[in-house]
N, C-alpha and C. Protein backbone atom coordinates (compact mmCIF):
# COMPACT_ATOMS: atom_id res chain seq x y z
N UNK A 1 -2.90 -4.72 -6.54
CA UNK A 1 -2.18 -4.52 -7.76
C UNK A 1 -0.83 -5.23 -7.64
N UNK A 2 -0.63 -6.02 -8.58
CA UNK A 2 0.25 -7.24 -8.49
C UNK A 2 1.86 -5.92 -9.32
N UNK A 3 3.12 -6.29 -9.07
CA UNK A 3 4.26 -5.82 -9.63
C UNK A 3 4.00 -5.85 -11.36
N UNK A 4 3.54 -7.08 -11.59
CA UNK A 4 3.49 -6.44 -13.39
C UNK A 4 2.88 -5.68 -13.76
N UNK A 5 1.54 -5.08 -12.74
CA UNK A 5 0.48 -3.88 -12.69
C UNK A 5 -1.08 -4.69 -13.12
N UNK A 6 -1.03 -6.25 -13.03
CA UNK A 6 -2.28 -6.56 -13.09
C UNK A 6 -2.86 -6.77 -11.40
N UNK A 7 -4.20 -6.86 -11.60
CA UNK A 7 -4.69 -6.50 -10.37
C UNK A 7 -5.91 -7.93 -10.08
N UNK A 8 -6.08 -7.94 -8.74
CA UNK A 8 -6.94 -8.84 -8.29
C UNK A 8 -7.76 -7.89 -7.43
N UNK A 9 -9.25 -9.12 -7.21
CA UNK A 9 -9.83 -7.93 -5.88
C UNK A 9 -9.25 -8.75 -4.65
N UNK A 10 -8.98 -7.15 -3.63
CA UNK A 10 -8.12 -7.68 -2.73
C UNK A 10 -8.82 -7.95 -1.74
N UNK A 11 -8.50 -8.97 -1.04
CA UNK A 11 -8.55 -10.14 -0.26
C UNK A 11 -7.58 -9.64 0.72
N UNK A 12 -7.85 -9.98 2.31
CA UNK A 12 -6.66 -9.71 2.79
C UNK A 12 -5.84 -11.22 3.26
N UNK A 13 -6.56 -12.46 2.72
CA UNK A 13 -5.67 -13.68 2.84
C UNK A 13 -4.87 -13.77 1.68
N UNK A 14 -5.05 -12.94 0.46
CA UNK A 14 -4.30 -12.97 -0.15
C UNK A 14 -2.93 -11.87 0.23
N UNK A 15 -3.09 -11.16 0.56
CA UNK A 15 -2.00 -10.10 1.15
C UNK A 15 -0.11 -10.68 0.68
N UNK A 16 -0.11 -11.84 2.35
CA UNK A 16 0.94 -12.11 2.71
C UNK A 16 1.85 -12.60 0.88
N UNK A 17 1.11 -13.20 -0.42
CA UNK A 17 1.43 -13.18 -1.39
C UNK A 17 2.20 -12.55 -2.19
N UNK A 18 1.62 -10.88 -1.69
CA UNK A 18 1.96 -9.92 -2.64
C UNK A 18 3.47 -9.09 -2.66
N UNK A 19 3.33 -8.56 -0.95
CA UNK A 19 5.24 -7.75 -0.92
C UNK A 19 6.08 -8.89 -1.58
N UNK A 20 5.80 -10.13 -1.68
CA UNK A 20 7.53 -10.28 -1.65
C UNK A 20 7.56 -10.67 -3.06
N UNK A 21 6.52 -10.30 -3.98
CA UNK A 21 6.82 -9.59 -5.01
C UNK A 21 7.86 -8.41 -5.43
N UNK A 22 7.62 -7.77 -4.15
CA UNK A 22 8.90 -6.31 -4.30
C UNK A 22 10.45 -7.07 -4.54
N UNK A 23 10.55 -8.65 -4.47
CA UNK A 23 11.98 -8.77 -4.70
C UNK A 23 12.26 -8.79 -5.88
N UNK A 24 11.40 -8.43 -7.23
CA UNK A 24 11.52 -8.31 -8.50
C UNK A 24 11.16 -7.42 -8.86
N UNK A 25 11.26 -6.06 -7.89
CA UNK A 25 11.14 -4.58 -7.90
C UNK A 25 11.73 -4.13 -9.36
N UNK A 26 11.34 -3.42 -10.75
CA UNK A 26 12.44 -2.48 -11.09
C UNK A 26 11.98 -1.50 -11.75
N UNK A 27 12.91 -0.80 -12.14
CA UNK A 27 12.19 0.96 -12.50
C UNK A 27 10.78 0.47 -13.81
N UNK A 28 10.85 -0.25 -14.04
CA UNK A 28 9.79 0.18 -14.81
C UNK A 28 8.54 -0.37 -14.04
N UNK A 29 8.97 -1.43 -12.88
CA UNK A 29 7.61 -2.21 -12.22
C UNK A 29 8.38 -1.94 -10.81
N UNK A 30 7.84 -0.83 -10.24
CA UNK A 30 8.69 -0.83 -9.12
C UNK A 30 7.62 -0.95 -8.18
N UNK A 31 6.54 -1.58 -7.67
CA UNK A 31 5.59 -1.09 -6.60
C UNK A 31 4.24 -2.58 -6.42
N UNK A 32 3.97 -2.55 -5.30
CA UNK A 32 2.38 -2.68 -5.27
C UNK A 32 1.44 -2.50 -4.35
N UNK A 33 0.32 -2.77 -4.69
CA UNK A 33 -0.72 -1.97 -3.80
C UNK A 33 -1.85 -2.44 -3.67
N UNK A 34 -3.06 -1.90 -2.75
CA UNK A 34 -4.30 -2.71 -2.37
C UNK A 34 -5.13 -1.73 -2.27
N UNK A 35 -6.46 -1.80 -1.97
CA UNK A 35 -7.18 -0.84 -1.86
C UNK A 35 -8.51 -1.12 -1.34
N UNK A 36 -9.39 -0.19 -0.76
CA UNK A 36 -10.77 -0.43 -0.30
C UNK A 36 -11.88 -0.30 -0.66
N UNK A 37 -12.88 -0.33 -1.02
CA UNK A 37 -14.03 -0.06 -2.06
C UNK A 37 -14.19 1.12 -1.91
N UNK A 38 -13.81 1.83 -0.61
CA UNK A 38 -14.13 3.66 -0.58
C UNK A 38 -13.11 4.61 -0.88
N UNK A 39 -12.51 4.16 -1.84
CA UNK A 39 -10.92 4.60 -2.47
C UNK A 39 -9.60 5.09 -2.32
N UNK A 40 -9.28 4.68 -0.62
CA UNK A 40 -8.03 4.45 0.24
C UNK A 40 -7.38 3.41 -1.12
N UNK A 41 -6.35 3.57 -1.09
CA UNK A 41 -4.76 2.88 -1.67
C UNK A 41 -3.94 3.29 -1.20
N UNK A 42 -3.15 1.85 -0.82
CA UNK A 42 -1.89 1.85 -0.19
C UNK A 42 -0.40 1.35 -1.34
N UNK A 43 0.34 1.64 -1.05
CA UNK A 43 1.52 0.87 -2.43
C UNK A 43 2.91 1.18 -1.35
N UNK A 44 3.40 0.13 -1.65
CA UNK A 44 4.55 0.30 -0.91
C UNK A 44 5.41 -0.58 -2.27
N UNK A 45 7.25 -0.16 -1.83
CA UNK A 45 7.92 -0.31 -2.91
C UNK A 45 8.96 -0.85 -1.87
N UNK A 46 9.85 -1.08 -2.60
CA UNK A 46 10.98 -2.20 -2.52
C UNK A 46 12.12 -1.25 -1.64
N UNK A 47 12.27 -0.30 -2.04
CA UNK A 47 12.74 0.45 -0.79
C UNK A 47 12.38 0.35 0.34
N UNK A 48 11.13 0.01 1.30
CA UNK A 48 10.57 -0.24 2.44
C UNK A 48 9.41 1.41 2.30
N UNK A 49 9.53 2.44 1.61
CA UNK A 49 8.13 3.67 1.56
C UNK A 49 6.99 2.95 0.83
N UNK A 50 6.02 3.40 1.98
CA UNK A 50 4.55 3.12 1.79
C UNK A 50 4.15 4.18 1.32
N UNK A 51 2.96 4.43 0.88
CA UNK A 51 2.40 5.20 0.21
C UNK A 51 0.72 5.64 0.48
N UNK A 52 0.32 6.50 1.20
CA UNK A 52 -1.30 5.84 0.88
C UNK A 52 -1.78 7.20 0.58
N UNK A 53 -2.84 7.16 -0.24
CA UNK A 53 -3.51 8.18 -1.33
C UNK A 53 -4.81 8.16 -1.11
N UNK A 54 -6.10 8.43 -1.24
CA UNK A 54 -7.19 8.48 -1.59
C UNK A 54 -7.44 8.70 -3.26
N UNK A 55 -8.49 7.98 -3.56
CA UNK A 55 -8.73 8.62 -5.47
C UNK A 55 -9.96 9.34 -5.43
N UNK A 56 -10.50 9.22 -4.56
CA UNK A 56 -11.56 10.72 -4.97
C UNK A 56 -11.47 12.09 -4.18
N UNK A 57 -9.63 12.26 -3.74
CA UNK A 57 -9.43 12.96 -3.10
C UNK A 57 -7.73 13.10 -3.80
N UNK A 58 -7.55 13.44 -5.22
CA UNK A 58 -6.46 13.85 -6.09
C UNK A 58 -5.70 14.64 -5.87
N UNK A 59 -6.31 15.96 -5.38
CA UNK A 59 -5.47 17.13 -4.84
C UNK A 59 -5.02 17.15 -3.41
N UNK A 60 -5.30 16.11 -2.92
CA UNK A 60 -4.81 15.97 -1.29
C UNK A 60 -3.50 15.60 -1.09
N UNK A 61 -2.33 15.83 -0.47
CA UNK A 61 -1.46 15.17 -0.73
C UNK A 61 -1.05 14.00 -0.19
N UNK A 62 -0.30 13.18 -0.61
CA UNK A 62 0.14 11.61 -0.37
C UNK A 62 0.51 11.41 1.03
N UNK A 63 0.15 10.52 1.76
CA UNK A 63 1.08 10.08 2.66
C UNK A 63 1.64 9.17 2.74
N UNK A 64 3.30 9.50 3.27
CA UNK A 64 4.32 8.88 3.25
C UNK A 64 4.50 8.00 4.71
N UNK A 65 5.03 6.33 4.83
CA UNK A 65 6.51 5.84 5.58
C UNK A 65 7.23 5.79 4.98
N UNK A 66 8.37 5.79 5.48
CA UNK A 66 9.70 5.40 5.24
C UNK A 66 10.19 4.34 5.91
N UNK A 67 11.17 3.53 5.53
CA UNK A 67 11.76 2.35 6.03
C UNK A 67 11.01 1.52 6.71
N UNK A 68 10.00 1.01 6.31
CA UNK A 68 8.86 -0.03 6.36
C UNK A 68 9.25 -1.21 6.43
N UNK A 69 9.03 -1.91 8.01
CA UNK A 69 9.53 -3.45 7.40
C UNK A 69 8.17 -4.07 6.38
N UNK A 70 8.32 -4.82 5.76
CA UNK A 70 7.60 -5.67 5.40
C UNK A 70 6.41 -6.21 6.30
N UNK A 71 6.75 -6.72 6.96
CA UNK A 71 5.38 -7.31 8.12
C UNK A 71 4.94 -5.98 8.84
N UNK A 72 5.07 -4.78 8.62
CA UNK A 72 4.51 -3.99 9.08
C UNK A 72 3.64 -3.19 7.87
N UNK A 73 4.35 -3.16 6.85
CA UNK A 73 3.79 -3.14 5.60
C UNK A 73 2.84 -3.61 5.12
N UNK A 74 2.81 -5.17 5.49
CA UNK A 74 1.59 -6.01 5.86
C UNK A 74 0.41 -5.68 7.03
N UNK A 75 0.51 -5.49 7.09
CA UNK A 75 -0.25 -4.96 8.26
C UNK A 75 -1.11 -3.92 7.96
N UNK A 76 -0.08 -2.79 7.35
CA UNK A 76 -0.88 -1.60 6.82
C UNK A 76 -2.19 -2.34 5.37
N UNK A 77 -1.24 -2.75 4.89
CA UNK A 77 -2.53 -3.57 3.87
C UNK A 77 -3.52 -3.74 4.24
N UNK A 78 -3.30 -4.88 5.25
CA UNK A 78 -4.36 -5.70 5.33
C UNK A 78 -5.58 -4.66 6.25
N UNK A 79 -4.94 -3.49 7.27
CA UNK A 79 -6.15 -2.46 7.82
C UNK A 79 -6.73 -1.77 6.67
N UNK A 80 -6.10 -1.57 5.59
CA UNK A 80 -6.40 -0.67 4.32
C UNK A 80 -7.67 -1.05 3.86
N UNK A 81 -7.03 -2.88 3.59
CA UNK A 81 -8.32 -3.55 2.66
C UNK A 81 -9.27 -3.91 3.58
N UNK A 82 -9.50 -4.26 4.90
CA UNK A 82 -10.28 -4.13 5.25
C UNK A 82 -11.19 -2.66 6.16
N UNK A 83 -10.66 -2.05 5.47
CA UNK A 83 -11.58 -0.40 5.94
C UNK A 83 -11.34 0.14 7.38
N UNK A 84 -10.30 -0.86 8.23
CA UNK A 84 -9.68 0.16 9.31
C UNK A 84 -8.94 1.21 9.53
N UNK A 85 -9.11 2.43 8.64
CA UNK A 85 -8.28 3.52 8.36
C UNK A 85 -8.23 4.57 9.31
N UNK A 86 -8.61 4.13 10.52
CA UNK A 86 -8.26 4.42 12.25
C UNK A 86 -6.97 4.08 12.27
N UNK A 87 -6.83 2.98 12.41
CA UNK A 87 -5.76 2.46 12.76
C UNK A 87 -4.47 2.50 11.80
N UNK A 88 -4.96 2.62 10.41
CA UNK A 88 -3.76 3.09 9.36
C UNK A 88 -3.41 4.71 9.72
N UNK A 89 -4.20 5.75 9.89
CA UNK A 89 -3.95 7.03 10.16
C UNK A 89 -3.26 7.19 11.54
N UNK A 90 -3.59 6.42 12.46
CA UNK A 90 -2.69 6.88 13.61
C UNK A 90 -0.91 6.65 13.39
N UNK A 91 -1.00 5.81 12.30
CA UNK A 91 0.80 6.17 12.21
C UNK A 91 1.39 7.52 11.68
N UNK A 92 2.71 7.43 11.96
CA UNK A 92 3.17 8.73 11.40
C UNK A 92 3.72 9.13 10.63
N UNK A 93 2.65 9.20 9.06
CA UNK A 93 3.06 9.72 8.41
C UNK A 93 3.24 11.31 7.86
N UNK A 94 3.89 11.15 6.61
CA UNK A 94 4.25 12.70 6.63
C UNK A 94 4.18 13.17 5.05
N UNK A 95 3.26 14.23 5.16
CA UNK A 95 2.56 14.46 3.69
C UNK A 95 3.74 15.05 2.44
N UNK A 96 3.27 14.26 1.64
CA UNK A 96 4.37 14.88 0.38
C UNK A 96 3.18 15.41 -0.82
């Protein structure tokens, strides 16, 4: 999901493209995000907080980073879109 909120299917060579979109972050387009065919989404925002959610899992709550560099941000993507969510869960996030 691109900052104006249109979306591509994600690719993870497309990835490195997308954060630095966040430098035209603003309240009304503040974010973007990727996702896996088994309905992991990740979104991280211009502040450096990531975000990752499940959608067939609504009532679960969100998990949060905070102060995310970018290339680590990347990173989380690119395990997202490709279905390594081992390796996205062993970080430490913290449920909101």
């Amino acid at each position: 999901m691109h900052l104006d909120g249109s979306s591509d299917p994600a690719r993870v060579e497309d990835l490195p493209a997308l954060l630095p979109e966040l430098d035209g972050a603003s309240d009304d387009e503040p974010d973007v995000g990727a996702g896996d065919p088994y309905g992991w989404f990740v979104t991280a925002y211009s502040s450096g907080t990531v975000v990752l959610a499940h959608a067939a899992r609504p009532h679960d709550p969100e998990l949060v980073l905070s102060d995310v560099p970018r290339n680590e941000a990347l990173l989380i993507f690119a395990e997202v879109v490709r279905g390594e969510m081992d390796a996205v869960l062993t970080r430490p996030w913290v449920e909101e």
